[in-house]
N, C-alpha and C. Protein backbone atom coordinates (compact mmCIF):
# COMPACT_ATOMS: atom_id res chain seq x y z
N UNK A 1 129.19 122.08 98.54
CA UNK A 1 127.96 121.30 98.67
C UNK A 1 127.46 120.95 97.27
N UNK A 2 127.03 119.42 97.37
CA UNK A 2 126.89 119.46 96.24
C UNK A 2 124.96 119.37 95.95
N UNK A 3 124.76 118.60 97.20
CA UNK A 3 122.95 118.20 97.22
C UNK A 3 122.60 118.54 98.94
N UNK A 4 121.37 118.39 99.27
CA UNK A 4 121.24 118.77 100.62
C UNK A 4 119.56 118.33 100.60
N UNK A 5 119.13 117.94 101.68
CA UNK A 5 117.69 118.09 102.05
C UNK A 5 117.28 118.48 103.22
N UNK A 6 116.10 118.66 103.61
CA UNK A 6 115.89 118.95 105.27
C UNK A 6 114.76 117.77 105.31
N UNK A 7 115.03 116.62 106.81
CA UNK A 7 114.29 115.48 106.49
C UNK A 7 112.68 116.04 107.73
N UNK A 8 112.57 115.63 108.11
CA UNK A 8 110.84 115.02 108.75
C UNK A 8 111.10 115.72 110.19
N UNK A 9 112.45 115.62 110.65
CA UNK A 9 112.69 116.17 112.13
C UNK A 9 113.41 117.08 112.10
N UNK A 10 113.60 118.28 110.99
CA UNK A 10 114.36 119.26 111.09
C UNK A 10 115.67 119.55 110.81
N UNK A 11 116.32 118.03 110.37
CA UNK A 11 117.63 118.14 110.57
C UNK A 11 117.67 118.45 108.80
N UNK A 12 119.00 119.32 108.74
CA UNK A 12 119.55 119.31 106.90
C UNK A 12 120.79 118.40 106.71
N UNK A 13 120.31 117.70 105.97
CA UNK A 13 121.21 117.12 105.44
C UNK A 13 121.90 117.03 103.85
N UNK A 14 123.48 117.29 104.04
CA UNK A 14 124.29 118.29 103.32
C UNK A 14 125.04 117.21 102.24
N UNK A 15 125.48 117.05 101.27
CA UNK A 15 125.87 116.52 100.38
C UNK A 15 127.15 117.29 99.74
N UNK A 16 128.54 116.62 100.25
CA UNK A 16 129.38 117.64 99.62
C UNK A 16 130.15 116.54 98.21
N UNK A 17 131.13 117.41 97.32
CA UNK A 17 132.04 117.00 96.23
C UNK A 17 132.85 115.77 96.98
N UNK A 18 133.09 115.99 98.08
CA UNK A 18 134.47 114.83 98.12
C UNK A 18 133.34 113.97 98.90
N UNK A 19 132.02 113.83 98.50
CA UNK A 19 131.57 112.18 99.23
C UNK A 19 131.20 111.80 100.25
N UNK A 20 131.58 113.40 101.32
CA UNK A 20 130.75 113.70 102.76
C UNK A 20 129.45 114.15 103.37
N UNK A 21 128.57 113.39 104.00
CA UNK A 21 127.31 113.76 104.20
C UNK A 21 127.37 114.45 105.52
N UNK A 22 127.45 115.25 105.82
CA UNK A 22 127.16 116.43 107.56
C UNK A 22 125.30 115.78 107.32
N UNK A 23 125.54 116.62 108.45
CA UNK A 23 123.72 116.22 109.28
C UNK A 23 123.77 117.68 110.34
N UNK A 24 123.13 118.20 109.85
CA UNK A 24 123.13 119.93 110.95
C UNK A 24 121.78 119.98 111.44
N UNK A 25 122.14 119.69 113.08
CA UNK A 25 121.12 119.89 114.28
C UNK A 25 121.13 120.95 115.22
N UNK A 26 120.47 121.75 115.36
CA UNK A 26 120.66 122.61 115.93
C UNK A 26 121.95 123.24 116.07
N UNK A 27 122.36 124.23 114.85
CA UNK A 27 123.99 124.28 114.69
C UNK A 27 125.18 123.58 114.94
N UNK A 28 124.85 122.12 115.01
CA UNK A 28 125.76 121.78 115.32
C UNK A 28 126.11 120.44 114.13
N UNK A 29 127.25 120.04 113.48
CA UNK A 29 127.35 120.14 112.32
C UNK A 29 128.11 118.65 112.69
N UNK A 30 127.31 117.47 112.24
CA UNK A 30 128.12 115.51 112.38
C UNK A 30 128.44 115.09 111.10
N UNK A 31 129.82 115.51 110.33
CA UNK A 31 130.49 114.91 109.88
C UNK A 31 129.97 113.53 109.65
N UNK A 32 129.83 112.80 108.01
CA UNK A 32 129.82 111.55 108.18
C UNK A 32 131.35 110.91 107.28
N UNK A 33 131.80 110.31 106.90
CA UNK A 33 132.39 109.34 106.56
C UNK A 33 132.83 109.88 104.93
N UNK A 34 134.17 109.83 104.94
CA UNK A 34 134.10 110.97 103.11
C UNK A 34 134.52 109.76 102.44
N UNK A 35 134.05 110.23 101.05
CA UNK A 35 134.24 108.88 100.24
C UNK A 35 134.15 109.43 98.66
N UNK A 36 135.08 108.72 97.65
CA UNK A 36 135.79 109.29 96.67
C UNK A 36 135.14 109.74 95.79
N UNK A 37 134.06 109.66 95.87
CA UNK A 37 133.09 110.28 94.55
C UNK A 37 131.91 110.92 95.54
N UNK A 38 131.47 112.47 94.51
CA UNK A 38 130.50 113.24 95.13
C UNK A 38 129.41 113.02 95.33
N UNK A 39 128.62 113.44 96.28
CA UNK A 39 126.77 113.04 96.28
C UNK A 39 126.18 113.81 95.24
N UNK A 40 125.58 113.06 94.72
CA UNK A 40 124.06 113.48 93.89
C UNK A 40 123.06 113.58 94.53
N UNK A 41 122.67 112.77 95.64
CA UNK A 41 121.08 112.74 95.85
C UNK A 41 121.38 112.39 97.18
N UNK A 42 120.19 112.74 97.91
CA UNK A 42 120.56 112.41 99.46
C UNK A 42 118.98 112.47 99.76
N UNK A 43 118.57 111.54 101.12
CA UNK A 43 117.17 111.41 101.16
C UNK A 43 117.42 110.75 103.04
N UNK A 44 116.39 110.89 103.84
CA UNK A 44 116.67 110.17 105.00
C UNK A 44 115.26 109.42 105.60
N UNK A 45 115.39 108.75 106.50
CA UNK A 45 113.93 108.00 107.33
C UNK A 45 114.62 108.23 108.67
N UNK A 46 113.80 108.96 109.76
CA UNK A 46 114.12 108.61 110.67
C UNK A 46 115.51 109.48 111.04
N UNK A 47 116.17 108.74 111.73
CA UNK A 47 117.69 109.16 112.25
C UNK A 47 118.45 108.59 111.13
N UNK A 48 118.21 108.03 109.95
CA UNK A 48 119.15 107.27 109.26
C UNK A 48 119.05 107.69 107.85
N UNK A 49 120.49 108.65 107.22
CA UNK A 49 120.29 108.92 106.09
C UNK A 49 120.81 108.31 104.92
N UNK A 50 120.39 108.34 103.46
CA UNK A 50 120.89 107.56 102.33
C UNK A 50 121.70 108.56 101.37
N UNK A 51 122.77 108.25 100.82
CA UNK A 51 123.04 109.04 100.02
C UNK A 51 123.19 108.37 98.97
N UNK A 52 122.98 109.31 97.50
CA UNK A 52 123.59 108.74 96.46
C UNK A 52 124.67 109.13 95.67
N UNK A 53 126.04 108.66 95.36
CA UNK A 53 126.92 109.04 94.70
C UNK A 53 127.59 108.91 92.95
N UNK A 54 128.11 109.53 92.41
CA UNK A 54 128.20 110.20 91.03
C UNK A 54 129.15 108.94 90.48
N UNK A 55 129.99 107.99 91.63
CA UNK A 55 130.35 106.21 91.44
C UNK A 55 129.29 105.25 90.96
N UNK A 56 128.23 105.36 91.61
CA UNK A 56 126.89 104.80 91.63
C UNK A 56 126.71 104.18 92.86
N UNK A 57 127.53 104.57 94.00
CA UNK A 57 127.52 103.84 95.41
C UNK A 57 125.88 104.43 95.77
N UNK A 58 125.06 103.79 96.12
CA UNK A 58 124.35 104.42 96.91
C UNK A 58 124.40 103.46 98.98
N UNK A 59 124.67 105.03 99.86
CA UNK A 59 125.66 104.87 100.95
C UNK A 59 124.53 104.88 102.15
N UNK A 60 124.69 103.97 103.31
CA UNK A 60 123.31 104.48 104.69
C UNK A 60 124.45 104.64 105.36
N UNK A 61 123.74 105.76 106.11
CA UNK A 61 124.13 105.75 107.24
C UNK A 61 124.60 104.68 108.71
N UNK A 62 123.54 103.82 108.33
CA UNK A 62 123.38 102.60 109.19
C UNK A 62 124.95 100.85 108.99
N UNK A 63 125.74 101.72 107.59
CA UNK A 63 126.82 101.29 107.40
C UNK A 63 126.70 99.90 105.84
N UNK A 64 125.85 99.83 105.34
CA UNK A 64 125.82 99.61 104.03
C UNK A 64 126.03 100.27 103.17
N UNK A 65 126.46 99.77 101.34
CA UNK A 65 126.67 100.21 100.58
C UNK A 65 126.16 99.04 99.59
N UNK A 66 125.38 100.07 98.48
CA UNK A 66 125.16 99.06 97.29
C UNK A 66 125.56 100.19 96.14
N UNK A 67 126.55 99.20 95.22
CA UNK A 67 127.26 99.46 94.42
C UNK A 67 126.24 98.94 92.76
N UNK A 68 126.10 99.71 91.79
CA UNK A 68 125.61 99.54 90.67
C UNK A 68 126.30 100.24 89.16
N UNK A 69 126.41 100.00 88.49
CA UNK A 69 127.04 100.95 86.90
C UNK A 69 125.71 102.38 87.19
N UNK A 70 126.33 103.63 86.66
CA UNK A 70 125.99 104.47 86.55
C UNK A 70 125.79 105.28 87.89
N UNK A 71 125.85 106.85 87.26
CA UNK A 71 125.79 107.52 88.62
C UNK A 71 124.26 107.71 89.26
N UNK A 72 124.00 107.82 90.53
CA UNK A 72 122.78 108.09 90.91
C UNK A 72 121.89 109.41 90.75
N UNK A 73 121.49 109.70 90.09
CA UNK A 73 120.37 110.39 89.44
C UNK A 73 119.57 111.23 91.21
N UNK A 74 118.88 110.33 91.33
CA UNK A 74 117.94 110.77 92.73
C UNK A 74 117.95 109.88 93.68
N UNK A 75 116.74 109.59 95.03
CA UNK A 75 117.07 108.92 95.93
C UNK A 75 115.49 109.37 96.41
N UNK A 76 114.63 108.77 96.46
CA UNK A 76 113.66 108.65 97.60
C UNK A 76 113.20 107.46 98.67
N UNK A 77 112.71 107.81 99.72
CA UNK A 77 111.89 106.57 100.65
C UNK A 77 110.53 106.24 99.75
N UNK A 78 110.39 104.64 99.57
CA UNK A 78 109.02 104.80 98.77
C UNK A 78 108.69 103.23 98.82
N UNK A 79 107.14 103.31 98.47
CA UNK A 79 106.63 101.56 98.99
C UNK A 79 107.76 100.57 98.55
N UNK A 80 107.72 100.27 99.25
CA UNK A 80 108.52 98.25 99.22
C UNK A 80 107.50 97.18 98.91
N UNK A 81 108.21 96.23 98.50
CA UNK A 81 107.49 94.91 97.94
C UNK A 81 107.73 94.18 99.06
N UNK A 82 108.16 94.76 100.52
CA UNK A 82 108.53 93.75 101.96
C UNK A 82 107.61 94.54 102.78
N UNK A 83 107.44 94.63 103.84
CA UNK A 83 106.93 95.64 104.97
C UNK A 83 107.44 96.89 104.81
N UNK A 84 107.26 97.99 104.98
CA UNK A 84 107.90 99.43 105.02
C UNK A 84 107.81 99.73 104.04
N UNK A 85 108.92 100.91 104.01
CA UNK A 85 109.76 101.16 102.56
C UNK A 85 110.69 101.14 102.42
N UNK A 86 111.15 100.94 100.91
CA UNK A 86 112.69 100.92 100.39
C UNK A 86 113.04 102.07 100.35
N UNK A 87 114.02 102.39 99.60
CA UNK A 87 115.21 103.18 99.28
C UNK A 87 115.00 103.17 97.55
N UNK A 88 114.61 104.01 96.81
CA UNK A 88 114.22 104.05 95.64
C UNK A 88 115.21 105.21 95.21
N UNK A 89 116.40 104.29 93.91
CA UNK A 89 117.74 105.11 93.29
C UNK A 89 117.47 104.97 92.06
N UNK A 90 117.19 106.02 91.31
CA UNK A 90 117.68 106.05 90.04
C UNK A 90 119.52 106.15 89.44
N UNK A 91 119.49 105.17 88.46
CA UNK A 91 121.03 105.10 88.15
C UNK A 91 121.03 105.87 86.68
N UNK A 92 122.16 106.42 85.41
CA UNK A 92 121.97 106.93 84.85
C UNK A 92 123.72 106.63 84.13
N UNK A 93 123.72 106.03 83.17
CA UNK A 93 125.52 105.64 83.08
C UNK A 93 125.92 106.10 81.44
N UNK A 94 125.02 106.88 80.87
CA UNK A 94 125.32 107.68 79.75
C UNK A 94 124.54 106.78 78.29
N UNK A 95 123.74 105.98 78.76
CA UNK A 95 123.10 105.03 77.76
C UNK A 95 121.88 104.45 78.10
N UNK A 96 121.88 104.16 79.16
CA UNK A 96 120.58 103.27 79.94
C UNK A 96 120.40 103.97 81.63
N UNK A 97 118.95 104.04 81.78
CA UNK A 97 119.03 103.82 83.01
C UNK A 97 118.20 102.70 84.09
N UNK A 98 118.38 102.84 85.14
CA UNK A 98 117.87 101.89 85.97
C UNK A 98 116.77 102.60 86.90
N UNK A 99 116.51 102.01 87.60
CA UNK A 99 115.65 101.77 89.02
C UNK A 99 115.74 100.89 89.95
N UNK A 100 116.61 100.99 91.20
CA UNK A 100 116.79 99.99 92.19
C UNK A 100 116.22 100.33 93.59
N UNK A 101 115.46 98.95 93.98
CA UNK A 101 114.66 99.59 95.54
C UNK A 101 115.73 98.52 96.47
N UNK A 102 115.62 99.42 97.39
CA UNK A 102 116.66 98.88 98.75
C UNK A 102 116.08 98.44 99.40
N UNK A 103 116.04 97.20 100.28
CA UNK A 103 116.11 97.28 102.01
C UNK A 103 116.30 98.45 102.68
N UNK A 104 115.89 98.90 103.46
CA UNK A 104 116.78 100.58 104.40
C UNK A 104 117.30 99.42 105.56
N UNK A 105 116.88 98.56 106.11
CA UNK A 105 117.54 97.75 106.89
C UNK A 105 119.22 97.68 106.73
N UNK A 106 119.28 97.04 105.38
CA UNK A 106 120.47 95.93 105.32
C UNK A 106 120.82 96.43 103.60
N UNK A 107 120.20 96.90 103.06
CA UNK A 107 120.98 97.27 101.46
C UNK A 107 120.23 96.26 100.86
N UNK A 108 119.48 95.27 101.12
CA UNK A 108 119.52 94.34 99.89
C UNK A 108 118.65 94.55 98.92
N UNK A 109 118.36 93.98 97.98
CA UNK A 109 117.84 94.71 96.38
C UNK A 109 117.09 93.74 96.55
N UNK A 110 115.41 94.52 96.31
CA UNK A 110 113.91 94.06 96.38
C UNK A 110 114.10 94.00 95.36
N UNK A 111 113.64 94.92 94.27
CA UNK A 111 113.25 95.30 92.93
C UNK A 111 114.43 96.04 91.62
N UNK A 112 114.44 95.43 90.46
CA UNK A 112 115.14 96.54 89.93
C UNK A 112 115.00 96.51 88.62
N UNK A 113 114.38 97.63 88.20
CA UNK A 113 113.61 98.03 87.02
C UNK A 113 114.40 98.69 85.94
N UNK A 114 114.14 98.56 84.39
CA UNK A 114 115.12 99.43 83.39
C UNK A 114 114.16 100.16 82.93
N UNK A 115 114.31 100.92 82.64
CA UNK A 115 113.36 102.53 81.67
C UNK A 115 114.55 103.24 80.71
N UNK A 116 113.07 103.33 79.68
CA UNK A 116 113.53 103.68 78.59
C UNK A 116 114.82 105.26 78.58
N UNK A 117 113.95 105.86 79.52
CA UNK A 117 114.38 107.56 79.74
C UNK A 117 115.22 107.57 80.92
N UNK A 118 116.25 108.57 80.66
CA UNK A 118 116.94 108.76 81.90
C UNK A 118 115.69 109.40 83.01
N UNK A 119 116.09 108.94 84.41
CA UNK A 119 115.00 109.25 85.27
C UNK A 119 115.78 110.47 86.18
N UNK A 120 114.76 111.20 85.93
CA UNK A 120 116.16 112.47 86.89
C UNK A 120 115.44 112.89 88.01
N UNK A 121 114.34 112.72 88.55
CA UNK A 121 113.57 113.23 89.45
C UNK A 121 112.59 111.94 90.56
N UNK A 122 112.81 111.64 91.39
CA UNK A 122 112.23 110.39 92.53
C UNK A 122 111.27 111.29 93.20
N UNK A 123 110.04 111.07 93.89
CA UNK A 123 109.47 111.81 94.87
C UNK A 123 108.44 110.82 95.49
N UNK A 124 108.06 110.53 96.57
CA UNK A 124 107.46 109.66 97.41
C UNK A 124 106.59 110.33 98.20
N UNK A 125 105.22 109.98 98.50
CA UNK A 125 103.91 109.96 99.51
C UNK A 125 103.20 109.38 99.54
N UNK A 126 102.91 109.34 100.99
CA UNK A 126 101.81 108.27 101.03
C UNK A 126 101.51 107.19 100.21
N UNK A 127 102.43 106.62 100.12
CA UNK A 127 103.16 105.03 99.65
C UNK A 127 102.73 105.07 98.21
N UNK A 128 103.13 106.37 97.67
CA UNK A 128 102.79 106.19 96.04
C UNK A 128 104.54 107.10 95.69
N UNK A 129 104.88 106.39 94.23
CA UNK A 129 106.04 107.08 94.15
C UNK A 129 106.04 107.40 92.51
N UNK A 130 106.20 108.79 92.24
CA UNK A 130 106.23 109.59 90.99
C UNK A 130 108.11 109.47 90.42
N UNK A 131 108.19 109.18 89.00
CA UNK A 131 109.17 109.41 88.72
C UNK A 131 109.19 110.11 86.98
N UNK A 132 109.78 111.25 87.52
CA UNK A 132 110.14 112.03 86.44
C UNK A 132 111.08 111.91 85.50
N UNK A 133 111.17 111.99 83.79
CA UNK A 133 112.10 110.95 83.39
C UNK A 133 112.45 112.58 82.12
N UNK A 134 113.29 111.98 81.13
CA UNK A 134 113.88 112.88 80.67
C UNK A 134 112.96 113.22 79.25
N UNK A 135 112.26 112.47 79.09
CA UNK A 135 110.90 112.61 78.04
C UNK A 135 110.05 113.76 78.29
N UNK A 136 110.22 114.04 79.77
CA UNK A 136 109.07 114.99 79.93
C UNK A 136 107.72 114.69 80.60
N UNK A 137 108.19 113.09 80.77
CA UNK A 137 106.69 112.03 81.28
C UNK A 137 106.91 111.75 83.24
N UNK A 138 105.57 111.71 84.20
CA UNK A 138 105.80 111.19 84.95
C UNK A 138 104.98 109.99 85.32
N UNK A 139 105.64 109.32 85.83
CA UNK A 139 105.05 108.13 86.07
C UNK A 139 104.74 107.71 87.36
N UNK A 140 103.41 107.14 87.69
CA UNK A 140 103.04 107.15 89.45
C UNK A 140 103.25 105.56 89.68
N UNK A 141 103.25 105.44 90.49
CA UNK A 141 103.18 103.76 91.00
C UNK A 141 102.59 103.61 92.49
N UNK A 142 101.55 103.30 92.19
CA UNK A 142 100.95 103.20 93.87
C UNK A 142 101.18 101.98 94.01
N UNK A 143 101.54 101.84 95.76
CA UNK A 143 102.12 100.38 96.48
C UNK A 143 101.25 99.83 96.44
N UNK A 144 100.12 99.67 96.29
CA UNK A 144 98.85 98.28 96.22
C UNK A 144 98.79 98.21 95.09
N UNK A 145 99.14 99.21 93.85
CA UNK A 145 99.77 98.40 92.17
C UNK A 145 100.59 97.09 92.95
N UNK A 146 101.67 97.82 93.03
CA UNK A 146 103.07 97.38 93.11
C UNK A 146 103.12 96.06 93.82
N UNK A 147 102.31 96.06 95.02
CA UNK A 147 102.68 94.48 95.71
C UNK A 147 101.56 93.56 94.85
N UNK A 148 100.56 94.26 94.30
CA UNK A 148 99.54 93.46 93.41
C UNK A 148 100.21 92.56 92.51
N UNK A 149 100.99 93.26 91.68
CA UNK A 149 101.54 93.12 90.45
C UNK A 149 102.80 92.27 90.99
N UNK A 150 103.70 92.74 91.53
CA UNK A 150 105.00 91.47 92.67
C UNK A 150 103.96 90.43 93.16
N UNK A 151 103.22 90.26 93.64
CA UNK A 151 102.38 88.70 94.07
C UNK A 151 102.07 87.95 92.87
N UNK A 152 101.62 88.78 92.11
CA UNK A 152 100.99 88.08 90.08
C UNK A 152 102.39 87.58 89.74
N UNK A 153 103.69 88.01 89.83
CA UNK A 153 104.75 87.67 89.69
C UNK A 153 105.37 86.31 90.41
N UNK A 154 104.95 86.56 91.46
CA UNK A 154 105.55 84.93 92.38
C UNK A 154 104.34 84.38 92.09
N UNK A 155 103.61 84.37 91.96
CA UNK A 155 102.58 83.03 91.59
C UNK A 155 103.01 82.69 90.47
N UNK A 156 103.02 83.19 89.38
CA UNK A 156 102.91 82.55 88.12
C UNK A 156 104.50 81.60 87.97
N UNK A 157 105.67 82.69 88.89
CA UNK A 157 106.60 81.48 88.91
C UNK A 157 106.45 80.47 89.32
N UNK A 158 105.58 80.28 90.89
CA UNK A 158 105.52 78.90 91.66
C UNK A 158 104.44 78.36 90.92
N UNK A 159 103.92 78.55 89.55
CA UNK A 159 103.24 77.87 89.26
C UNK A 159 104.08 77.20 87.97
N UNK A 160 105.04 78.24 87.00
CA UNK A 160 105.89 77.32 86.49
C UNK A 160 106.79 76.36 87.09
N UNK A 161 107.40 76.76 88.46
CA UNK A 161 107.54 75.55 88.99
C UNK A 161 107.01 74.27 89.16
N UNK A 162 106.02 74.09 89.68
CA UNK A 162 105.00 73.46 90.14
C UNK A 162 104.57 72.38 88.69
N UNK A 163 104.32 72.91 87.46
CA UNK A 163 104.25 72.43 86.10
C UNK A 163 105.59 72.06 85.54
N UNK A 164 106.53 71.86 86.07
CA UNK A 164 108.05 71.50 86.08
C UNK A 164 108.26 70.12 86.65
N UNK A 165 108.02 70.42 87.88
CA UNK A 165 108.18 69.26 88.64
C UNK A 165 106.82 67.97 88.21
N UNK A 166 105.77 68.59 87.93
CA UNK A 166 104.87 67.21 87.30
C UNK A 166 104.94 66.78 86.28
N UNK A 167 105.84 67.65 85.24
CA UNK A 167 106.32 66.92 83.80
C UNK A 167 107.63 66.17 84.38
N UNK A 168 108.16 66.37 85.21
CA UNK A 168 109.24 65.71 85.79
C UNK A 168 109.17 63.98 86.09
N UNK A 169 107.39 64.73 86.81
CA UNK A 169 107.38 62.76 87.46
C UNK A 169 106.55 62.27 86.56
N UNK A 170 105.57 62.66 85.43
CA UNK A 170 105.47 62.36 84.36
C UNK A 170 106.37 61.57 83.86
N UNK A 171 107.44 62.10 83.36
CA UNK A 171 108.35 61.69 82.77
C UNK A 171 109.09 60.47 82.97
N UNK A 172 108.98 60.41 84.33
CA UNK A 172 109.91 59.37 85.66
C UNK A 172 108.78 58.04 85.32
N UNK A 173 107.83 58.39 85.37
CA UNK A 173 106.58 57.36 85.42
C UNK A 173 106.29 56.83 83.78
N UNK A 174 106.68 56.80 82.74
CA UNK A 174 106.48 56.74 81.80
C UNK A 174 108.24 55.69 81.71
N UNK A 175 108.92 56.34 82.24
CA UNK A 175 110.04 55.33 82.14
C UNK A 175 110.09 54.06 82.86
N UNK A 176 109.07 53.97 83.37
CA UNK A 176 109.10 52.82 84.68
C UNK A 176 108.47 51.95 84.24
């Protein structure tokens, strides 16, 4: 074993070297799917668990995989910039690290952040998410920051858009 948690309904979920996640319910022990590099981090929602591997696969249960440079560090459930929450992986590849938030749906990549410090520690509540980094610093991010600050973000693009397209017909109109 290499990582393990116990999620929300009792079940533990087990993290071994060769890449296999078990799920133990009432002694009784579901095999998931082995795969060539070991878990680091393992985290679940629901009936559906995430793992993260030392490739940088981070794996659902639900039959996605998102692939990134560096190995995965940690793994929590934590606010999304969509409805719910993502899937929040720290990556770690011997120089830089990352921050990538998931879909738990479908894998796809909301957000993905670089920090200065390797991040070795994820932890999530009540839609605020702490990350512990190798400085010694933690850092909080509450989800009404977070979608605040992602909305300030798409506006100001659709507004460089928007100032794009009228220097455009500017431009069109000046030639005419």
């Amino acid at each position: 074993m290499t990582s393990g948690a116990c999620d929300s309904e009792g079940r533990f979920l087990i993290g071994h070297s060769d890449g296999r996640v078990c799920v133990v319910t009432d002694s009784v022990d579901e095999p998931g799917e082995e795969r060539s590099s070991p878990v680091r981090a393992i985290c679940s929602s629901g009936q559906t668990w995430f793992s993260g591997h030392e490739s940088g696969e981070i794996v659902s249960s639900r039959g996605w995989v998102d692939t990134a440079p560096g190995a995965v560090e940690s793994l929590a459930m934590g606010p999304s910039v969509s409805n719910g929450s993502g899937i929040w992986g720290s990556r770690w590849n011997g120089e830089t690290s990352g921050i990538t938030v998931l879909e738990a749906d479908d894998g796809s990549i909301l957000l993905e952040l670089g920090h200065y410090h390797r991040i070795r520690h994820l932890q999530s509540t009540d839609g605020n998410i702490a990350l512990g980094d190798s400085s010694g610093r933690i850092h909080l991010i509450e989800e009404a920051f977070l979608s605040r600050r992602l909305r300030g973000i798409v506006e100001e693009t659709d507004d460089i858009e928007r100032r794009s397209q009228l220097m455009e017909r500017l431009r069109r109109l000046r030639g005419v």
